[in-house]
N, C-alpha and C. Protein backbone atom coordinates (compact mmCIF):
# COMPACT_ATOMS: atom_id res chain seq x y z
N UNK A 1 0.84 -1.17 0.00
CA UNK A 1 0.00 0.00 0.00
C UNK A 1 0.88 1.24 0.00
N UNK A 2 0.84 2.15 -1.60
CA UNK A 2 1.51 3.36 -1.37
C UNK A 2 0.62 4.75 -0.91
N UNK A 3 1.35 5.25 0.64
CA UNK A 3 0.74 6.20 1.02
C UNK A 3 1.09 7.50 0.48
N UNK A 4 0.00 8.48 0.25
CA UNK A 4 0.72 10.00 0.34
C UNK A 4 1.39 10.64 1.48
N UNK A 5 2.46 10.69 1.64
CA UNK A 5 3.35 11.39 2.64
C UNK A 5 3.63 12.68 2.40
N UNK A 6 2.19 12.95 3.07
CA UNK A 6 2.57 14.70 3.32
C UNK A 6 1.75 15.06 4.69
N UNK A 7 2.07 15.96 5.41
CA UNK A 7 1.38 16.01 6.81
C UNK A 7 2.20 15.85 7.79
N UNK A 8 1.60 16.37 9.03
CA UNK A 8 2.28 15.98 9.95
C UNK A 8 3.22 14.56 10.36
N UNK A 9 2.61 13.70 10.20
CA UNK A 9 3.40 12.30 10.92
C UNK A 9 4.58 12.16 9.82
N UNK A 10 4.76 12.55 8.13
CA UNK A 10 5.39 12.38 7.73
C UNK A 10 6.76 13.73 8.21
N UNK A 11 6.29 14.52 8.17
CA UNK A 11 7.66 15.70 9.04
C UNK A 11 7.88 15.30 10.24
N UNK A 12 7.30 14.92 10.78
CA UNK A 12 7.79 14.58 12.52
C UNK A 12 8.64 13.62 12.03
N UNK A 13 8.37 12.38 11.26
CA UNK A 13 9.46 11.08 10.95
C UNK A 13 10.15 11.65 10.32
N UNK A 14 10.53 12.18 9.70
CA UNK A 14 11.68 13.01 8.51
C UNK A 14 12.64 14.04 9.62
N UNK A 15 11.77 14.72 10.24
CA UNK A 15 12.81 15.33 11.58
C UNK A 15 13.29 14.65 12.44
N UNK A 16 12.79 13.50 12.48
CA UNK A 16 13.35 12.50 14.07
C UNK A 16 14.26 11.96 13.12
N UNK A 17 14.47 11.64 12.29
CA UNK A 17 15.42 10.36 11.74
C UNK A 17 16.48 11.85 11.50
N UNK A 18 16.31 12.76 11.26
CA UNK A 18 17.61 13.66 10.59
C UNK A 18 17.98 14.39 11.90
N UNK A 19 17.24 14.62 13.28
CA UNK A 19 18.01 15.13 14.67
C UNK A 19 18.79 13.98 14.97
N UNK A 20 18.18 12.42 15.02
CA UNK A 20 18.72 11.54 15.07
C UNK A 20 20.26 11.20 15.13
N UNK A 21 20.32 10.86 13.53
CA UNK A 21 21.74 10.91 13.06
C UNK A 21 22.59 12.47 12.76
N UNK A 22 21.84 13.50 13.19
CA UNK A 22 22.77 15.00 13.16
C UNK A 22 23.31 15.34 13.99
N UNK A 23 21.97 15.68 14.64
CA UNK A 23 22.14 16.35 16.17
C UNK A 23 22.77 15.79 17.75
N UNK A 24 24.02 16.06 17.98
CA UNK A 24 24.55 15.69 19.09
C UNK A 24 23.77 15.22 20.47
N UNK A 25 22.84 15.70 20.40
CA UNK A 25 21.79 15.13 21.52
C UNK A 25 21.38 14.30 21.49
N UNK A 26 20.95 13.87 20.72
CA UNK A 26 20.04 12.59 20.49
C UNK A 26 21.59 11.11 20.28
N UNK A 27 23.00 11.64 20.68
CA UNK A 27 23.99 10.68 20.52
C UNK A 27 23.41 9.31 21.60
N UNK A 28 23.42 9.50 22.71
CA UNK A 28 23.09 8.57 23.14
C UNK A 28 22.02 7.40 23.13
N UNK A 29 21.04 8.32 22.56
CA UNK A 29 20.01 7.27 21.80
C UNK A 29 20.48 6.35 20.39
N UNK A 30 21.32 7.23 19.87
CA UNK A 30 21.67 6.51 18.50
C UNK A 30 22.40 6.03 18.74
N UNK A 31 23.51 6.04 19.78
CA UNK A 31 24.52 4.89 19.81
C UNK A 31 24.00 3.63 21.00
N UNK A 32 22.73 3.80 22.08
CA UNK A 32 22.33 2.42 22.26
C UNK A 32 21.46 1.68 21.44
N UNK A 33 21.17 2.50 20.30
CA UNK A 33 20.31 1.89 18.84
C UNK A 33 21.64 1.01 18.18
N UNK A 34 22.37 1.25 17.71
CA UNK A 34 23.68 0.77 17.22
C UNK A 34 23.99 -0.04 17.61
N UNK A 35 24.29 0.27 19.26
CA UNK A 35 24.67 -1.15 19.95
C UNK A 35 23.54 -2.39 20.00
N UNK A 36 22.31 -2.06 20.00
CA UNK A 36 21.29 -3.35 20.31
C UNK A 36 21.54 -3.83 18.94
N UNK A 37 21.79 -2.95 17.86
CA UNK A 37 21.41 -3.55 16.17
C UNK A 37 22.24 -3.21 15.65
N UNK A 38 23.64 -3.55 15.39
CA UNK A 38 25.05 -2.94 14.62
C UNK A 38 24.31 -2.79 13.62
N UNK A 39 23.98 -3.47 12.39
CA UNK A 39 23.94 -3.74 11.23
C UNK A 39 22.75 -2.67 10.52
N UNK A 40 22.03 -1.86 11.70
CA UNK A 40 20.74 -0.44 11.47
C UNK A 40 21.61 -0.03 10.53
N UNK A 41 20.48 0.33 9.12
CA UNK A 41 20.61 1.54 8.79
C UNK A 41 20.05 2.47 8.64
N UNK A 42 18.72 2.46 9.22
CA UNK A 42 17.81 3.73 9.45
C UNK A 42 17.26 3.55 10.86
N UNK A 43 16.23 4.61 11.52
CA UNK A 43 16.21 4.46 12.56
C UNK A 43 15.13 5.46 12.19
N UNK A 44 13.47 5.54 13.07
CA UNK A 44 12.30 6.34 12.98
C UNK A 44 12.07 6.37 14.28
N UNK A 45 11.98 7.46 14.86
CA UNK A 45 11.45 7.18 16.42
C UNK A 45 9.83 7.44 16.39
N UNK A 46 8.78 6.05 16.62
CA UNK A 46 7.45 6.67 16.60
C UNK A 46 6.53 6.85 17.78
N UNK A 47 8.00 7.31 18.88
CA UNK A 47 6.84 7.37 19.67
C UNK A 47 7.80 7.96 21.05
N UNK A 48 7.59 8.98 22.02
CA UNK A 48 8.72 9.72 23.26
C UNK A 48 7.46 9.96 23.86
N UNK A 49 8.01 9.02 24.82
CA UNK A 49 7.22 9.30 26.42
C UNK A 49 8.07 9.93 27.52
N UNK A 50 8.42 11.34 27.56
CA UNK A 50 8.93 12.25 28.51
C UNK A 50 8.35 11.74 29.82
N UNK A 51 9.38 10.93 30.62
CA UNK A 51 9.00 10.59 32.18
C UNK A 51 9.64 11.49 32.97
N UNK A 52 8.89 11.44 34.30
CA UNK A 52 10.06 12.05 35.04
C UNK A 52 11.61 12.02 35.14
N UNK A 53 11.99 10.52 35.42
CA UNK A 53 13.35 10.15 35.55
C UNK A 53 13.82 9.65 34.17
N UNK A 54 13.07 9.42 33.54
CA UNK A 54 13.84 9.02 32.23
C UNK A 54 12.84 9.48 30.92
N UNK A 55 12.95 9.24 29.52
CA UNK A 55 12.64 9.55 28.01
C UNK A 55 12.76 8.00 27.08
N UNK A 56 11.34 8.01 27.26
CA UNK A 56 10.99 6.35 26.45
C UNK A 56 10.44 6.61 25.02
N UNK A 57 11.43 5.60 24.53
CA UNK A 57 11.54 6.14 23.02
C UNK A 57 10.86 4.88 22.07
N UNK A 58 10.29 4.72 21.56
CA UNK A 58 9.54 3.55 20.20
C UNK A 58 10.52 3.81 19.02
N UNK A 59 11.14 2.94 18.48
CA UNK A 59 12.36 3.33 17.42
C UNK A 59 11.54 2.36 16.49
N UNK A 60 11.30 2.75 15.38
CA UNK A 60 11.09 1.39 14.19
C UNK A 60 12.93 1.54 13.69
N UNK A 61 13.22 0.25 14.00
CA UNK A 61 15.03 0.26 13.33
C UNK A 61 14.67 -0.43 12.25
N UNK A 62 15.25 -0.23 10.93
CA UNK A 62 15.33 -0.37 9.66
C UNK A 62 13.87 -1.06 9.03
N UNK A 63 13.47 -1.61 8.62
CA UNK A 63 12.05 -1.42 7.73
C UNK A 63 11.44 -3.06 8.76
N UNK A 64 12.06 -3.19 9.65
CA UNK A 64 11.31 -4.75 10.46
C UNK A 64 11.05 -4.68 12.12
N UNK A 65 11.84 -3.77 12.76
CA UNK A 65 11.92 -3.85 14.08
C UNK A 65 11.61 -2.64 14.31
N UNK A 66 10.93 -2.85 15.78
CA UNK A 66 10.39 -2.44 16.51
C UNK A 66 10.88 -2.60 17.69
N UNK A 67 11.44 -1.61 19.09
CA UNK A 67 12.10 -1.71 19.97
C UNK A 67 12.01 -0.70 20.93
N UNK A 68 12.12 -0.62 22.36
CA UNK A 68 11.94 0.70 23.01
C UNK A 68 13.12 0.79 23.62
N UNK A 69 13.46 1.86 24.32
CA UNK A 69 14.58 2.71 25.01
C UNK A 69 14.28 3.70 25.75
N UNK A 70 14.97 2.80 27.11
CA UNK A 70 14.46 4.07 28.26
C UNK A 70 15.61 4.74 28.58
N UNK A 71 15.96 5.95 28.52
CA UNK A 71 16.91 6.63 28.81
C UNK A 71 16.96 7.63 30.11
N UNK A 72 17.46 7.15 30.66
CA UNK A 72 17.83 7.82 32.67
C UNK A 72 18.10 8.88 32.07
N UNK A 73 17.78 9.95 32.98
CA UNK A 73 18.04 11.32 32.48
C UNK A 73 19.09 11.71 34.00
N UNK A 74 19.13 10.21 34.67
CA UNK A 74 19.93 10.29 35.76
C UNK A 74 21.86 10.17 35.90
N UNK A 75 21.68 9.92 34.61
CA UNK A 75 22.66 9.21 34.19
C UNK A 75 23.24 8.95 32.61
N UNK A 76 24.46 9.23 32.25
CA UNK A 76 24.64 8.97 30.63
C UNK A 76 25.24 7.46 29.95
N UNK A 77 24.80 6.60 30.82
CA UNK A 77 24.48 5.46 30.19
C UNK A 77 23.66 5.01 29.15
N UNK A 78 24.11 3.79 28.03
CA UNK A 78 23.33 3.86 26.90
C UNK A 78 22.19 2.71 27.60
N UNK A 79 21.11 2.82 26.79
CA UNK A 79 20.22 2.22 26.88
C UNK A 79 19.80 0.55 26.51
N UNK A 80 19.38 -0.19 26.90
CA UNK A 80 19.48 -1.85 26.41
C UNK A 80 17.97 -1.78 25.64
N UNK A 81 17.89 -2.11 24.56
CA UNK A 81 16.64 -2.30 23.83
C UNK A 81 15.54 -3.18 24.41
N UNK A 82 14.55 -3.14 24.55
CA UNK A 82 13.34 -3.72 25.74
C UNK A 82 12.19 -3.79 24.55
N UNK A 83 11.84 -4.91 25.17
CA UNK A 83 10.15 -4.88 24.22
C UNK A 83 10.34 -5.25 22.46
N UNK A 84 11.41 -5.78 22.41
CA UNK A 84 12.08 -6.13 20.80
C UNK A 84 10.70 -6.74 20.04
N UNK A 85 10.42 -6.50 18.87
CA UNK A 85 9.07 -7.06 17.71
C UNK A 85 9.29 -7.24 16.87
N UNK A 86 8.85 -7.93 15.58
CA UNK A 86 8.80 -7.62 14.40
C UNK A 86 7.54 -6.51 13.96
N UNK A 87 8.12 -6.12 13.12
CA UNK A 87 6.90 -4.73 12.80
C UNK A 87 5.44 -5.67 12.75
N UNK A 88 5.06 -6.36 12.14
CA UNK A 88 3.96 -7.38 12.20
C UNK A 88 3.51 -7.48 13.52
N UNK A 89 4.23 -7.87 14.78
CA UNK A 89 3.68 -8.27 16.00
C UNK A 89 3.55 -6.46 16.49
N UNK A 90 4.07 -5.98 16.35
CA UNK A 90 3.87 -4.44 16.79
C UNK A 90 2.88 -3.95 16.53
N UNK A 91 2.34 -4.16 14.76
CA UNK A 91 1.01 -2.90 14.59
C UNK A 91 -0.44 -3.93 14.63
N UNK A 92 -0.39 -5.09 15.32
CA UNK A 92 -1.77 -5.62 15.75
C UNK A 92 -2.55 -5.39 16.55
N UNK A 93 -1.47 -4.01 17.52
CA UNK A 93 -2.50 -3.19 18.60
C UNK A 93 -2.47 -1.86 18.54
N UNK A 94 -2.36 -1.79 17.32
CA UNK A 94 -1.77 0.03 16.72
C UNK A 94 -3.12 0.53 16.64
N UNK A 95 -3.63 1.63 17.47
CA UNK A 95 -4.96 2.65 16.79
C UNK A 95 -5.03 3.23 15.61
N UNK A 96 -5.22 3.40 14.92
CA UNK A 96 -5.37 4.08 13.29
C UNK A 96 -4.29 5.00 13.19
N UNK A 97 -4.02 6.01 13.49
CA UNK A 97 -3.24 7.21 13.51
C UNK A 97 -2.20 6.45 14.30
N UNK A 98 -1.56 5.68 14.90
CA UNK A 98 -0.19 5.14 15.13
C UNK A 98 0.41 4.02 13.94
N UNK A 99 -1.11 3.65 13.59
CA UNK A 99 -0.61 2.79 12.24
C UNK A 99 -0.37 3.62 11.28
N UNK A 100 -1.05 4.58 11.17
CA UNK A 100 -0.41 5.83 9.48
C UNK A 100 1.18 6.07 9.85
N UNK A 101 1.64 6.44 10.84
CA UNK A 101 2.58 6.48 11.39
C UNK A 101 3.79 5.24 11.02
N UNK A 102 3.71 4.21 11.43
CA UNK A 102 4.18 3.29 11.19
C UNK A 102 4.14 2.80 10.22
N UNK A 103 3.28 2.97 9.04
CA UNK A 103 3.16 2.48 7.69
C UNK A 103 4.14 3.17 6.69
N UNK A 104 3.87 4.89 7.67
CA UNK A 104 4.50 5.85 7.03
C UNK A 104 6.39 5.55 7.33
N UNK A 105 6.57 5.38 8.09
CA UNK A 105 7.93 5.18 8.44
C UNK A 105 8.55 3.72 7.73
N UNK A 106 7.63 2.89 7.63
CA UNK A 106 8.38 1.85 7.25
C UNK A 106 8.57 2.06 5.81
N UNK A 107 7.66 2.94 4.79
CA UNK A 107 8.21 3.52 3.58
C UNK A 107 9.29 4.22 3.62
N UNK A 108 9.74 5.17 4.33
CA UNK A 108 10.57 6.07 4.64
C UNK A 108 11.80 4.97 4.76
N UNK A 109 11.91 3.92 5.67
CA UNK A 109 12.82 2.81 5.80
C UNK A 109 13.10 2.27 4.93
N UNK A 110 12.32 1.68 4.21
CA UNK A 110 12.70 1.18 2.56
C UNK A 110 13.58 1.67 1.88
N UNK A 111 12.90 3.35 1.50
CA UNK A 111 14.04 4.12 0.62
C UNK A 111 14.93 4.13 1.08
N UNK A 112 15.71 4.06 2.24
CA UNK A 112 16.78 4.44 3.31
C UNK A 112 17.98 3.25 2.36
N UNK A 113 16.73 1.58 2.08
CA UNK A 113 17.59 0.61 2.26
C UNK A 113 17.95 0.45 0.76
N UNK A 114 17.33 1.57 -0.06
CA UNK A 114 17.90 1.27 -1.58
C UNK A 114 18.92 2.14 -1.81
């Protein structure tokens, strides 16, 4: 199914994947992404749950996985990947608008891999 990618969820994924791999902040997320999955070559974050003590992140890594990351804001330790899926077992409890999301990103992943 080819979607039109234009709208919000498609700029939010197009900005997360390019702060991602740019922006010095987001290093520690991308390098405990790296470490759970050497072989990533894209990375979509669809989803940041700002906690108190830590920043829980939903990464679709390259066009199949699905993985979370909790990051201590206590501490600059990298993160261990939790909750590992295949995209399949992931969007069978997706609400509509997290699945556009995820449909949308895993196109975005594709092109990444040609």
């Amino acid at each position: 199914m080819k979607l039109i990618r234009s709208g919000r969820e498609s700029d939010e994924l197009q900005s997360s994947h390019h702060a991602l791999f740019n922006d010095s902040a987001n290093r520690r997320l991308l390098n405990s992404i790296r470490r759970a999955f050497p072989k990533m070559y894209s990375a979509y974050v669809l989803d940041w749950i700002p906690e108190q003590g830590e920043d829980i992140f939903t990464v679709l890594v390259d066009d199949n996985t699905v993985a979370t990351f909790e990051l201590s804001r206590l501490n600059c330790e990298l993160a261990e990947a939790q909750n590992v899926r295949m995209t399949k077992d992931y969007q069978r409890a997706l609400q509509k608008h997290k699945m556009i999301k995820l449909l949308i990103a895993l196109e975005l992943a594709a092109e990444n891999a040609e």
